[in-house]
Structures are given as structure tokens and as C-alpha cells.
N, C-alpha and C. Protein backbone atom coordinates (compact mmCIF):
# COMPACT_ATOMS: atom_id res chain seq x y z
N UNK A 1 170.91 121.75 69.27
CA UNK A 1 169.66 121.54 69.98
C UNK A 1 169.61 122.38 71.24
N UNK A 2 168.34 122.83 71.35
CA UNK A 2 167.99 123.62 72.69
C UNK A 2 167.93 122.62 73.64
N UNK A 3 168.44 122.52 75.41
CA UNK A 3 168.41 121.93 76.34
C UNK A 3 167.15 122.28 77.10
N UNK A 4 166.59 121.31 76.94
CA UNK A 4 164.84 121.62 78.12
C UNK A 4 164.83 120.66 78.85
N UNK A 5 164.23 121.37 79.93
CA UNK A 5 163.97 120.57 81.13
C UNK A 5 163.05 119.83 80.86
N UNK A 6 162.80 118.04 81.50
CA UNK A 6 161.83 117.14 81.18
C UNK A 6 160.17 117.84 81.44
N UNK A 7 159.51 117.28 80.58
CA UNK A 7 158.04 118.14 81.11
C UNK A 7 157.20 117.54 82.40
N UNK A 8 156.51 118.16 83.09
CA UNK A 8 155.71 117.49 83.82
C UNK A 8 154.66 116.77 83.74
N UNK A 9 153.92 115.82 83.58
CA UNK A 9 152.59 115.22 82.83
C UNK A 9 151.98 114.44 83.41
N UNK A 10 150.72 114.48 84.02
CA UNK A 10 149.99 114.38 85.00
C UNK A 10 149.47 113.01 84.66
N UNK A 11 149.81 111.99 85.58
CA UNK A 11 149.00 110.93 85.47
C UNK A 11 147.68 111.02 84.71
N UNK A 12 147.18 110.16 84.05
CA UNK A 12 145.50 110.01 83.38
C UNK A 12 145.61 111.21 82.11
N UNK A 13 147.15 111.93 81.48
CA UNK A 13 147.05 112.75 80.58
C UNK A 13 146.98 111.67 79.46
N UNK A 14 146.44 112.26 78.06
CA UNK A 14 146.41 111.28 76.86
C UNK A 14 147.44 111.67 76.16
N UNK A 15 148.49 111.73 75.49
CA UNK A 15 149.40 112.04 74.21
C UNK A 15 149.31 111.15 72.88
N UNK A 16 148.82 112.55 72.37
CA UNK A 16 148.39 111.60 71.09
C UNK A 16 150.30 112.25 70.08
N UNK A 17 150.69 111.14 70.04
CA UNK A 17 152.68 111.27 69.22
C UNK A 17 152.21 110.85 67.69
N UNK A 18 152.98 111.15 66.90
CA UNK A 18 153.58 111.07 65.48
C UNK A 18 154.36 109.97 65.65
N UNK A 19 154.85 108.92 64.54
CA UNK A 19 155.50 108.11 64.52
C UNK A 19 157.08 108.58 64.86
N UNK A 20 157.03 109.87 64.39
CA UNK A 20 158.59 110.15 64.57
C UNK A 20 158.76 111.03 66.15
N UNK A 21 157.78 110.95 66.97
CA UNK A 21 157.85 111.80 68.41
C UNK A 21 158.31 110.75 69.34
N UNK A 22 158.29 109.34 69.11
CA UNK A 22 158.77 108.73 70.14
C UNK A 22 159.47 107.20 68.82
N UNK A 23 160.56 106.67 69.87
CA UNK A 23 161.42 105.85 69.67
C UNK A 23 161.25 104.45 69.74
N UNK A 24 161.63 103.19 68.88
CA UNK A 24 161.45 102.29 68.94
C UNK A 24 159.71 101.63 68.66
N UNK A 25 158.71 102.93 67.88
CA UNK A 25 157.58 102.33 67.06
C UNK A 25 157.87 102.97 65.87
N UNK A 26 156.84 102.59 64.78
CA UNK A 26 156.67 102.51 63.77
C UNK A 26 155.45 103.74 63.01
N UNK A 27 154.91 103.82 64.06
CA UNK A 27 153.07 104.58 63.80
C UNK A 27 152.92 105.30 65.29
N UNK A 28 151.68 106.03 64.47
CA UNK A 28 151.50 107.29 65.43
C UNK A 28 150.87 106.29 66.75
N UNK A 29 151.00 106.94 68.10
CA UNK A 29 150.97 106.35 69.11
C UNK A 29 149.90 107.09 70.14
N UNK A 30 148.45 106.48 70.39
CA UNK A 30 147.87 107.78 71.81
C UNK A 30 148.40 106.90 72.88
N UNK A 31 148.44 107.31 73.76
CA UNK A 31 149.37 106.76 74.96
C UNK A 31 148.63 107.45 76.57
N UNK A 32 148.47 106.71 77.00
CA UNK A 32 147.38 107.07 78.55
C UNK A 32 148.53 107.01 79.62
N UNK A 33 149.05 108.09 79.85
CA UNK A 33 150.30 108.64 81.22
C UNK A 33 149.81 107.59 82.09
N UNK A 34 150.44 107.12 82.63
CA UNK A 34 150.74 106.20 83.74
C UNK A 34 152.06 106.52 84.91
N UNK A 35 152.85 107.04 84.72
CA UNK A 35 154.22 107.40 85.19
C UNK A 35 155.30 107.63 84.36
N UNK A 36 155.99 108.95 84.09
CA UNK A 36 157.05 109.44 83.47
C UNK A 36 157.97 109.20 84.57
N UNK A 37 159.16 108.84 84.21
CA UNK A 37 160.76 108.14 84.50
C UNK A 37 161.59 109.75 83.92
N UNK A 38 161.26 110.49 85.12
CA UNK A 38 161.98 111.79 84.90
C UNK A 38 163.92 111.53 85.42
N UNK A 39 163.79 110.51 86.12
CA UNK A 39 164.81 110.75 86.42
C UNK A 39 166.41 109.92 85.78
N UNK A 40 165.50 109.42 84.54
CA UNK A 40 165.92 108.72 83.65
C UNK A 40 166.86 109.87 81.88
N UNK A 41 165.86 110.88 82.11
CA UNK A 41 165.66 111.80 81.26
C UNK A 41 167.46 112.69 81.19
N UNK A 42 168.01 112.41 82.16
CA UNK A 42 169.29 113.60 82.06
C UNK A 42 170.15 112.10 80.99
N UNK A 43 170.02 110.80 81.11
CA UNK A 43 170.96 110.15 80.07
C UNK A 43 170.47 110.45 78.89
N UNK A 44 169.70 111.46 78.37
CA UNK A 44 169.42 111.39 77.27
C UNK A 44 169.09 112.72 76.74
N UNK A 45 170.17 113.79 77.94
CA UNK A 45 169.99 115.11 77.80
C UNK A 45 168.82 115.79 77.81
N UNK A 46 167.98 115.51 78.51
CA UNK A 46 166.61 116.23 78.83
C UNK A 46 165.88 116.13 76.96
N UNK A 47 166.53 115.36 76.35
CA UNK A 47 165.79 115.48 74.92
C UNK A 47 164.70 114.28 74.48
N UNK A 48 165.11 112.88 75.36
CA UNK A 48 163.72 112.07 75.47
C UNK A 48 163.48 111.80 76.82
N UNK A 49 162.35 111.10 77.09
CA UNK A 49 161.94 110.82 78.57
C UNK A 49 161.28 109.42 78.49
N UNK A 50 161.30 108.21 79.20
CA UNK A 50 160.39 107.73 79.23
C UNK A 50 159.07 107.93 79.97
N UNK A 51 158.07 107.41 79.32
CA UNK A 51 156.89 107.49 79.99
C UNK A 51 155.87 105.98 79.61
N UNK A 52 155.62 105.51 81.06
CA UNK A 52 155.03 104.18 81.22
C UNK A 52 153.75 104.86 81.26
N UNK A 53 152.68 103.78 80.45
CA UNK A 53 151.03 103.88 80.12
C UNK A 53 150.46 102.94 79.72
N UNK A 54 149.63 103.09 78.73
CA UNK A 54 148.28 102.05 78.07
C UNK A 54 148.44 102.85 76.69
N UNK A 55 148.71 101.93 75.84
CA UNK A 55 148.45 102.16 74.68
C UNK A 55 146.85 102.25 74.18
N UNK A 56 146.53 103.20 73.64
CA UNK A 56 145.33 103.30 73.16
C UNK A 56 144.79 103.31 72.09
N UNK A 57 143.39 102.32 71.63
CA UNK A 57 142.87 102.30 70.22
C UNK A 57 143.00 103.74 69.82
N UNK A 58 142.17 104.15 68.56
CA UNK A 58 141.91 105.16 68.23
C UNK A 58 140.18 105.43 69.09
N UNK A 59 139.29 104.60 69.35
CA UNK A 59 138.57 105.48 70.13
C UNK A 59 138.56 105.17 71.62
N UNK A 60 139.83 104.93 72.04
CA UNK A 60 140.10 105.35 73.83
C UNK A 60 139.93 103.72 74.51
N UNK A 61 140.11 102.52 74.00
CA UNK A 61 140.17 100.95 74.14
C UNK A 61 141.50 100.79 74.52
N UNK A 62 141.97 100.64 75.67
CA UNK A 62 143.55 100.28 76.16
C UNK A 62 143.65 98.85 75.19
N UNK A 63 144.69 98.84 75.09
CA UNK A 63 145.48 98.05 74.54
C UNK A 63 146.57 97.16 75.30
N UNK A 64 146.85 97.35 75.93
CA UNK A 64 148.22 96.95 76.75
C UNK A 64 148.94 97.90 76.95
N UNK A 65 150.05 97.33 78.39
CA UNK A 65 151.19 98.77 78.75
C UNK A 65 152.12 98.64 77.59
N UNK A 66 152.79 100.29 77.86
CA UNK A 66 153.88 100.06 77.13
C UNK A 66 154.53 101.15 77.60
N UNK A 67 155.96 101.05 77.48
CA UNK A 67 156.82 102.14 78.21
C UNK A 67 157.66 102.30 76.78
N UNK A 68 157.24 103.55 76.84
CA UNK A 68 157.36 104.67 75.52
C UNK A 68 158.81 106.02 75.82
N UNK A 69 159.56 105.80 74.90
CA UNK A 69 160.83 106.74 74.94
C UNK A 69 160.34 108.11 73.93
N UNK A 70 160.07 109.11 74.37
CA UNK A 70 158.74 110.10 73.81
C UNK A 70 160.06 111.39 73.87
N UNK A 71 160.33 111.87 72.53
CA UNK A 71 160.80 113.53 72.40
C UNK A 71 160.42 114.55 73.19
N UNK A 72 161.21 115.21 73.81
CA UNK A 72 160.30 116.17 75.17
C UNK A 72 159.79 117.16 73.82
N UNK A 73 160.25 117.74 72.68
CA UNK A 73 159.59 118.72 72.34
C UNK A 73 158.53 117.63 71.62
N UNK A 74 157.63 116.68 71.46
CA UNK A 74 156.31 116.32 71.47
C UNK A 74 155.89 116.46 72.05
N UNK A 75 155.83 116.82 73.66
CA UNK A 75 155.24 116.99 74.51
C UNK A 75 154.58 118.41 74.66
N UNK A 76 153.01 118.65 74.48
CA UNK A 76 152.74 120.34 74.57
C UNK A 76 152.63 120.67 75.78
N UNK A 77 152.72 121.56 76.15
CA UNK A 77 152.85 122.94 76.88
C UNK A 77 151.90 122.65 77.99
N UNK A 78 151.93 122.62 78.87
CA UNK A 78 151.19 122.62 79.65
C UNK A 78 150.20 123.97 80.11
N UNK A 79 148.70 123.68 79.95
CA UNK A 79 147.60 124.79 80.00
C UNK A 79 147.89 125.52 81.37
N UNK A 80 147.53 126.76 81.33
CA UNK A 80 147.57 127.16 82.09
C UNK A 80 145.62 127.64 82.90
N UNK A 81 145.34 128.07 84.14
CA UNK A 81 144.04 128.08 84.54
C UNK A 81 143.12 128.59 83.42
N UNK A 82 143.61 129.68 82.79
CA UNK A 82 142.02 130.32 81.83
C UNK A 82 142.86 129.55 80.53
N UNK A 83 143.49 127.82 80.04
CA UNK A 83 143.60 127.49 78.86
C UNK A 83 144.49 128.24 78.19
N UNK A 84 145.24 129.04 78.19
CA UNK A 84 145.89 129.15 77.71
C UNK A 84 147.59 128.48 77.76
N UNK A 85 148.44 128.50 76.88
CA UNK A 85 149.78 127.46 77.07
C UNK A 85 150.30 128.62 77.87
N UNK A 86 151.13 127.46 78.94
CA UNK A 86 151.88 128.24 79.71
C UNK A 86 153.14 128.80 78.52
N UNK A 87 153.40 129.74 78.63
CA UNK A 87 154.68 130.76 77.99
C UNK A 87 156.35 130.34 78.42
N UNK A 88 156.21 129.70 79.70
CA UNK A 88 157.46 128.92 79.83
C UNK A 88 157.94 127.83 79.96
N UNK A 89 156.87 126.98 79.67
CA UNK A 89 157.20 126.12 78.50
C UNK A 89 156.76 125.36 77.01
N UNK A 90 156.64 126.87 76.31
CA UNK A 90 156.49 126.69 75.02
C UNK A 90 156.55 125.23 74.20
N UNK A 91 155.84 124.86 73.78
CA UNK A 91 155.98 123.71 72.85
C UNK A 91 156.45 124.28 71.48
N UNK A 92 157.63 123.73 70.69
CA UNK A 92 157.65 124.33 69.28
C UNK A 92 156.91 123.46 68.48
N UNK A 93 156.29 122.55 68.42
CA UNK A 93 155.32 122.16 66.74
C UNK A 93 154.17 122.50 67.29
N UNK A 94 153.80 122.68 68.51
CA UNK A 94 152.06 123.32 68.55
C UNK A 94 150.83 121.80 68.67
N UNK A 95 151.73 121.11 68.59
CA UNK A 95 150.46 119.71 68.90
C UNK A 95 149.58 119.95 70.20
N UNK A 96 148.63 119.42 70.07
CA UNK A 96 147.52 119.76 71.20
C UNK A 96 147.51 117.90 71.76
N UNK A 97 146.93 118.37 72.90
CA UNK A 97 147.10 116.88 73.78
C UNK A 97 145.15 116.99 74.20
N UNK A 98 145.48 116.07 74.33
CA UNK A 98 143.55 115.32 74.76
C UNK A 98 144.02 114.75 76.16
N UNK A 99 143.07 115.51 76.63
CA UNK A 99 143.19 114.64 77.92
C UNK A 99 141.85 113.64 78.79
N UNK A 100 142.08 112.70 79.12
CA UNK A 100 140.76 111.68 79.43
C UNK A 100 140.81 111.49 80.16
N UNK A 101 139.35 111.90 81.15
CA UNK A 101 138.64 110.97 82.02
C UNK A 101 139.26 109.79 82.82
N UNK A 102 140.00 109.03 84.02
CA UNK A 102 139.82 108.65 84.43
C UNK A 102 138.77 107.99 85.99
N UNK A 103 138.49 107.32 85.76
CA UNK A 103 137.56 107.07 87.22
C UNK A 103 137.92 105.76 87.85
């Protein structure tokens, strides 16, 4: 396995995971960033992270918190100003993230 540094992920980001991108569920997961536990991330070799949120219906209905143990390579790439993925830090499966509206 490649060693990556934990990603950065901005409060109010959405991650929509695969059942197999994060640990301890069953089914695919959208998940509303609340606070990533970066500093949690080196016991687990920069390869999962937790990240505390709101579980979300499928059309954007919180559900309850839940603190989610999430694969850093599920995590995409963070955009850069003109949209494009930043180049250093590549995502390898290419999943796209939604991001929502808070107010």
C-alpha cells in the first residue's frame, strides 16, 4: 500500500462512500462532514480516518450522527479554483463528492 497523508475535508462537505469505503457498515453511506479526527489517522497508517457527521437519506434528510471510519483513498481529491482535481492529491477510483449547502 501507498502511504497518504489524511485528506483535508471541509466541514458541511457531503461524501457519498460504497459499502466497502468505510468500516463497521453494511451499505453505501452519504455522510454530512461534521469534524474529521485527523489526529487519530497515524494509528491506522494514514489509510483510514475517522470522520464525525449526519448520516444522510438519499435525498439530503439527516438521519442521526454517526462517526464513520472512512478509507482515505475514498476520499476525492480536492477541487481546485477553476474545478479541476488538485494533481497532488490524486484520488485513485475517481469518485466525485457532492457537496451541500449549509445555512
Amino acid at each position: 500500500m501507498t502511504r497518504q497523508e489524511p485528506p483535508e475535508i471541509a466541514p458541511g462537505t457531503v461524501l457519498a462512500l460504497g459499502k466497502d469505503d468505510w468500516r463497521y457498515g453494511d451499505q453505501a453511506l452519504l455522510l454530512l462532514v461534521e469534524f474529521v479526527r485527523l489526529d487519530l489517522s497515524r494509528y491506522y497508517d494514514n489509510q483510514w480516518v475517522w470522520i464525525s457527521g449526519q448520516r444522510l437519506a438519499r435525498d439530503g434528510t439527516p438521519m442521526g450522527h454517526l462517526d464513520a471510519l472512512v478509507k482515505v483513498s475514498a476520499i476525492p481529491a480536492p477541487q481546485t479554483c477553476d474545478g479541476h482535481a488538485d494533481k497532488r492529491a490524486a484520488h485513485p477510483n475517481g469518485r466525485g463528492l457532492r457537496r451541500r449547502r449549509t445555512e
